[in-house]
C-alpha atoms as a PDB file:
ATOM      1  CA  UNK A   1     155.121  32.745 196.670  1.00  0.00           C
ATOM      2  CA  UNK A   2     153.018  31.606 193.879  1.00  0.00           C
ATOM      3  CA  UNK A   3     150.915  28.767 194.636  1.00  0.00           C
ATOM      4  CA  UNK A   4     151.943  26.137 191.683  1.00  0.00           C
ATOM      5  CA  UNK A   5     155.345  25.469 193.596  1.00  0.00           C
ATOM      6  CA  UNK A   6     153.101  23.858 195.757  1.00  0.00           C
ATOM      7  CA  UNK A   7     155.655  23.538 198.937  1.00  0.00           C
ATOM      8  CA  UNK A   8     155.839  24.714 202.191  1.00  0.00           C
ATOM      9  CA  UNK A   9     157.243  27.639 200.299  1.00  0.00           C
ATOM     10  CA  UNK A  10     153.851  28.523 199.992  1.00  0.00           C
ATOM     11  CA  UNK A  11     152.950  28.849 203.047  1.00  0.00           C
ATOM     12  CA  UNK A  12     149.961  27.576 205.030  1.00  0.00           C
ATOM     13  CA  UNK A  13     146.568  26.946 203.282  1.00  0.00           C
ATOM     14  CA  UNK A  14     145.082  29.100 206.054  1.00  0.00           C
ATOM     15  CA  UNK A  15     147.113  31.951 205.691  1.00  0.00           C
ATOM     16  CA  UNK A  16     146.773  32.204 201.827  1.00  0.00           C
ATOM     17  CA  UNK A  17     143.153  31.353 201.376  1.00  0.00           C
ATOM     18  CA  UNK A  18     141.339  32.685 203.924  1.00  0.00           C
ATOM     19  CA  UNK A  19     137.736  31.810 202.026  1.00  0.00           C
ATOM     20  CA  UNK A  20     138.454  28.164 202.560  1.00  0.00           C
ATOM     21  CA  UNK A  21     136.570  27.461 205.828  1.00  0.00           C
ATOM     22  CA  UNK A  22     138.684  29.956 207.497  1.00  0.00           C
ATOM     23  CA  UNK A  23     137.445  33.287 208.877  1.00  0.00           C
ATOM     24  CA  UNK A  24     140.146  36.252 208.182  1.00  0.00           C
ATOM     25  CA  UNK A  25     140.357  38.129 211.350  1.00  0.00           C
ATOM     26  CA  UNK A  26     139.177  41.877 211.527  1.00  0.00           C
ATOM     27  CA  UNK A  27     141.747  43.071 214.366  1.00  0.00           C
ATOM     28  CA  UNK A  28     144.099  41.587 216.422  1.00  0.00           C
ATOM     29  CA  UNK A  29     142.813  39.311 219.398  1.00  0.00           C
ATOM     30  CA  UNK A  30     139.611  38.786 217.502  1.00  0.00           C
ATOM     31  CA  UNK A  31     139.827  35.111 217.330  1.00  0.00           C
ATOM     32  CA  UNK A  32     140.458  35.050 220.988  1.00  0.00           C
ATOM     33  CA  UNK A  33     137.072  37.276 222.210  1.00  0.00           C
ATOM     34  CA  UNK A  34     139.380  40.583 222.581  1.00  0.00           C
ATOM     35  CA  UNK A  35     137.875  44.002 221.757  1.00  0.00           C
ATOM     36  CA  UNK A  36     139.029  45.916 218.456  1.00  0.00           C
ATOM     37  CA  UNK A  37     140.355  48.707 220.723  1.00  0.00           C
ATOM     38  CA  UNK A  38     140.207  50.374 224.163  1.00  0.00           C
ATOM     39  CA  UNK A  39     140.648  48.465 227.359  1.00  0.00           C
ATOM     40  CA  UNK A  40     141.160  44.476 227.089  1.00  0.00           C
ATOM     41  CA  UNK A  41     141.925  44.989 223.794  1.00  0.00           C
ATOM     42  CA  UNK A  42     145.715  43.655 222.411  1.00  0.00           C
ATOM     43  CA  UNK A  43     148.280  46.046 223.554  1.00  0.00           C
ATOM     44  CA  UNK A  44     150.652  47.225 220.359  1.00  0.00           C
ATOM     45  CA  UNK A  45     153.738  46.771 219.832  1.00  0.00           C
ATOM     46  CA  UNK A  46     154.793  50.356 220.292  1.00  0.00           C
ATOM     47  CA  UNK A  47     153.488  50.799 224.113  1.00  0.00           C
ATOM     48  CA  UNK A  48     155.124  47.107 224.954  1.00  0.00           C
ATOM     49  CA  UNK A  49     158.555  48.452 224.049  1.00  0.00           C
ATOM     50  CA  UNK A  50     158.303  51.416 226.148  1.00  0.00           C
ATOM     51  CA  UNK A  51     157.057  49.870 228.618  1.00  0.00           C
ATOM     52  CA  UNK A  52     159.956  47.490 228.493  1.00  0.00           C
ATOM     53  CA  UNK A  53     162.410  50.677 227.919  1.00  0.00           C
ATOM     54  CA  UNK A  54     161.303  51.950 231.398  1.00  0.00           C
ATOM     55  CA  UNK A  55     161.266  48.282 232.714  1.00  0.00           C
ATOM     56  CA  UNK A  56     165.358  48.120 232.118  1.00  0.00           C
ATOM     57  CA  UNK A  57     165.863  51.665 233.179  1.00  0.00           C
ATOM     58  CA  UNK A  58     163.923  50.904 236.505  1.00  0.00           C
ATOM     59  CA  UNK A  59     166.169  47.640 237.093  1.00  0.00           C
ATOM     60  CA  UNK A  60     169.600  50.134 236.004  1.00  0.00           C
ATOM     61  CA  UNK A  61     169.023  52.435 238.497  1.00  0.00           C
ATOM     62  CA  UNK A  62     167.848  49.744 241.429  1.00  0.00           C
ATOM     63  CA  UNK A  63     170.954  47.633 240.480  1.00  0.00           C
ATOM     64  CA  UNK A  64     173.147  51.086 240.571  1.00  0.00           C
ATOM     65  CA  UNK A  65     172.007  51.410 243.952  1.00  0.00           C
ATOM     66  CA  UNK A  66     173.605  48.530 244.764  1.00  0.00           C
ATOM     67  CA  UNK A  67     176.875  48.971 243.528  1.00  0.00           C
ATOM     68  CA  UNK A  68     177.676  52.341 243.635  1.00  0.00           C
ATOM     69  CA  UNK A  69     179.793  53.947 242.690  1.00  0.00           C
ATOM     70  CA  UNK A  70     180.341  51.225 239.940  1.00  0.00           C
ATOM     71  CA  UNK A  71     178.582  50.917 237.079  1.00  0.00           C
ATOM     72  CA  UNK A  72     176.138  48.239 237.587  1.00  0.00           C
ATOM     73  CA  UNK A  73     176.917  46.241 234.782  1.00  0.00           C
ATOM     74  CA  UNK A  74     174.898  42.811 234.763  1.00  0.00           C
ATOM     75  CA  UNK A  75     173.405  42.842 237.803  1.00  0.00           C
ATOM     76  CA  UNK A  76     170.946  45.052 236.350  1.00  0.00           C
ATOM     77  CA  UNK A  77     169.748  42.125 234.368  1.00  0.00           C
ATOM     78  CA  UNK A  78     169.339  40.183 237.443  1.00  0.00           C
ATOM     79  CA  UNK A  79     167.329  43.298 239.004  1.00  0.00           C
ATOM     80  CA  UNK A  80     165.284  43.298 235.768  1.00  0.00           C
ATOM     81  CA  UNK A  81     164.611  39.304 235.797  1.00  0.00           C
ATOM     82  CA  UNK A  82     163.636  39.522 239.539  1.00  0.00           C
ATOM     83  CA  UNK A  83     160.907  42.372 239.350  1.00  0.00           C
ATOM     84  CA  UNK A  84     159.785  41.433 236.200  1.00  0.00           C
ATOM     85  CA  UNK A  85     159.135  38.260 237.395  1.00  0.00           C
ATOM     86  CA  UNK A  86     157.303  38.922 240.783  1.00  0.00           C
ATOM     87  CA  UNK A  87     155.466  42.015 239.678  1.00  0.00           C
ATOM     88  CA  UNK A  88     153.990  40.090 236.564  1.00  0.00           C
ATOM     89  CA  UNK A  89     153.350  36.917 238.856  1.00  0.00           C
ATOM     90  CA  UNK A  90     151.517  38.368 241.337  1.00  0.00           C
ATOM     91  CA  UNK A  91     150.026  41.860 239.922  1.00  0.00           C
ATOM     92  CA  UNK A  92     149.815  41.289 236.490  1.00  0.00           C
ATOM     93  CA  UNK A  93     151.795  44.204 235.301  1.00  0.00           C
ATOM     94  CA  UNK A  94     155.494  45.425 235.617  1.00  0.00           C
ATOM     95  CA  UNK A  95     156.026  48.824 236.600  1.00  0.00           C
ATOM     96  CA  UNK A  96     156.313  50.117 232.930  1.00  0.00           C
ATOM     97  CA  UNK A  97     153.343  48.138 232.159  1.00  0.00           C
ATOM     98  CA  UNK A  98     151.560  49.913 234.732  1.00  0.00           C
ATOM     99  CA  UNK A  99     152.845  53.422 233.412  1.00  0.00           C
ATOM    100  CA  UNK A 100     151.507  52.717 229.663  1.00  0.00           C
ATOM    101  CA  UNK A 101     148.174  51.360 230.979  1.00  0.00           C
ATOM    102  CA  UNK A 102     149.350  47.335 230.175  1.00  0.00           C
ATOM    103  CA  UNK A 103     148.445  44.214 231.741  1.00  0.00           C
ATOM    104  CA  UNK A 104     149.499  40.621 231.168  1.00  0.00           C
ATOM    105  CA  UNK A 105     146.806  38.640 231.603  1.00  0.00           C
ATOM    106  CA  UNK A 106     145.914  34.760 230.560  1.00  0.00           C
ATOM    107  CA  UNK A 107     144.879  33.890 227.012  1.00  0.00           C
ATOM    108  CA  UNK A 108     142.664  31.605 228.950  1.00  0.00           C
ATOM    109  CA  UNK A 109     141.122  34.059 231.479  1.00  0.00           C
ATOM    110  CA  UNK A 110     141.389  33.004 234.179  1.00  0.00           C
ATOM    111  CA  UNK A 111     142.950  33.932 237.479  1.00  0.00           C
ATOM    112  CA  UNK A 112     146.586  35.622 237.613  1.00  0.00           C
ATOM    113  CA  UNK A 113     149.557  35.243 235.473  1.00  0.00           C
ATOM    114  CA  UNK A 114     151.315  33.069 238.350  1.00  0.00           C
ATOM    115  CA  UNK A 115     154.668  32.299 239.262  1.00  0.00           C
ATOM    116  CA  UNK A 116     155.064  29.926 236.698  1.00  0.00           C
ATOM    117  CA  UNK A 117     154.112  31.457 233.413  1.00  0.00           C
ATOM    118  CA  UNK A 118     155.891  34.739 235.143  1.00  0.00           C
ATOM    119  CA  UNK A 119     159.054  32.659 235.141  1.00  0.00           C
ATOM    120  CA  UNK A 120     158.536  30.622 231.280  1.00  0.00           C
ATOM    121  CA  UNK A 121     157.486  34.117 229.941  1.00  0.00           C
ATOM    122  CA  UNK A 122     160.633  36.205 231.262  1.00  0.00           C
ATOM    123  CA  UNK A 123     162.915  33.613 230.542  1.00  0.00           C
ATOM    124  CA  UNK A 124     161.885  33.956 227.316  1.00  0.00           C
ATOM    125  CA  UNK A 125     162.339  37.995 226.580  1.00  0.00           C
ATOM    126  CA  UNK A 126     166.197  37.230 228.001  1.00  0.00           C
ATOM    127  CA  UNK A 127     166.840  36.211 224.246  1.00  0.00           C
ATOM    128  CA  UNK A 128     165.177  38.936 222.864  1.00  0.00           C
ATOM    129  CA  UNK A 129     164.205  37.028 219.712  1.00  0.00           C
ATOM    130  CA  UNK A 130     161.084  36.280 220.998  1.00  0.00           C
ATOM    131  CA  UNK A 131     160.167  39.611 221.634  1.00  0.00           C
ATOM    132  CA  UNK A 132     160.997  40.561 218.420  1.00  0.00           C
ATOM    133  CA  UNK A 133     158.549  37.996 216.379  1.00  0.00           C
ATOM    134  CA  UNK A 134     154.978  38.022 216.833  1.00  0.00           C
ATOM    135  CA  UNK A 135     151.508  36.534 215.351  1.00  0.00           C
ATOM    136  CA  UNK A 136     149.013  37.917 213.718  1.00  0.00           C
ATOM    137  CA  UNK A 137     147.173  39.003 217.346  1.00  0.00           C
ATOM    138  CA  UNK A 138     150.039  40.896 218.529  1.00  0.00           C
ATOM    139  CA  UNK A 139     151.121  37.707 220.912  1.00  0.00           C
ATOM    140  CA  UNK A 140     155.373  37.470 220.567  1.00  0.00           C
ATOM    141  CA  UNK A 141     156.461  33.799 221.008  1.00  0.00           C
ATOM    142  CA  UNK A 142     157.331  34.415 224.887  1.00  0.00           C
ATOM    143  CA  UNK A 143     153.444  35.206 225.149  1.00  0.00           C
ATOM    144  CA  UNK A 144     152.394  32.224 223.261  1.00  0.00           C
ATOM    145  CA  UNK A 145     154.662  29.693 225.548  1.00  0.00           C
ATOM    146  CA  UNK A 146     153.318  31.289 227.920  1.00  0.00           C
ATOM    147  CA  UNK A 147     149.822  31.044 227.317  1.00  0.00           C
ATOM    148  CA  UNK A 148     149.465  35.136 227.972  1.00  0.00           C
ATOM    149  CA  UNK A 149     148.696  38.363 226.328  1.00  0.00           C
ATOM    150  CA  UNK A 150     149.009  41.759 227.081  1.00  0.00           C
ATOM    151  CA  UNK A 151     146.080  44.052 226.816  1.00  0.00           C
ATOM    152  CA  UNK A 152     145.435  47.732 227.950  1.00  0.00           C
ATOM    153  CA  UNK A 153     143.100  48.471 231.011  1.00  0.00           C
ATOM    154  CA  UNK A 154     142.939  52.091 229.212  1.00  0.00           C
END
């Protein structure tokens, strides 16, 4: 938008003008200490959603286990939820994370993900909108409520 409508159409001051006492950011994560590229730098977009894609196949079949020789319908969202959930409190990384070389780590640094954050941040992909909309460092809103990131240990 032009800038003589001079409403939040416009957008914020620090997006549009970046010479105005704002740095413009080189790469994503940047602003946050993260390398350009290679490991601990912002995972894309691309790896997260196969890691995800294996994530849901992972929960189909361990959910078909279980109700076989159904179909097993929703309970493989349940399956998902649950491993999701432990694997990212406690390791860091779901099993498709660990397959594209992902990690979800702390935007603060410090110490694990948690139970906690696990819980906020999974609740959170259920909706899939917040998956789907991301900043500027590659963080989707789950990740920002969350106060996580995921980066690539290769």
């Amino acid at each position: 938008m032009s800038r003589w409508t001079g409403s939040w159409l416009s957008g914020p001051r620090s997006v549009l003008e970046p010479g105005e006492g704002t740095q413009q950011q080189q790469w994503r994560g940047e602003r946050h200490g993260f390398p350009k590229d290679g490991p601990g730098s912002i995972a894309s977009i691309g790896r997260r959603t196969f890691a995800i894609l294996v994530d849901f196949l992972l929960a189909a079949g361990v959910a078909g286990l279980f109700t076989r020789p159904e179909l097993p319908k929703n309970w493989s969202l349940l399956a998902w939820f649950v491993i999701t959930v432990i694997a990212v409190a406690f390791f860091g990384f779901t099993p498709g994370h660990a397959l594209f070389g992902l990690r979800v780590a702390r935007i603060d640094g410090s110490g694990t993900v948690g139970p906690l954050r696990a819980l906020v941040r999974t609740v959170l992909i259920f909706p899939i909108i917040p998956a789907l909309v991301w900043d500027s460092d590659g963080r989707c809103l789950h990740d920002k409520a969350a106060g996580t990131v995921v980066i690539r240990v290769r």
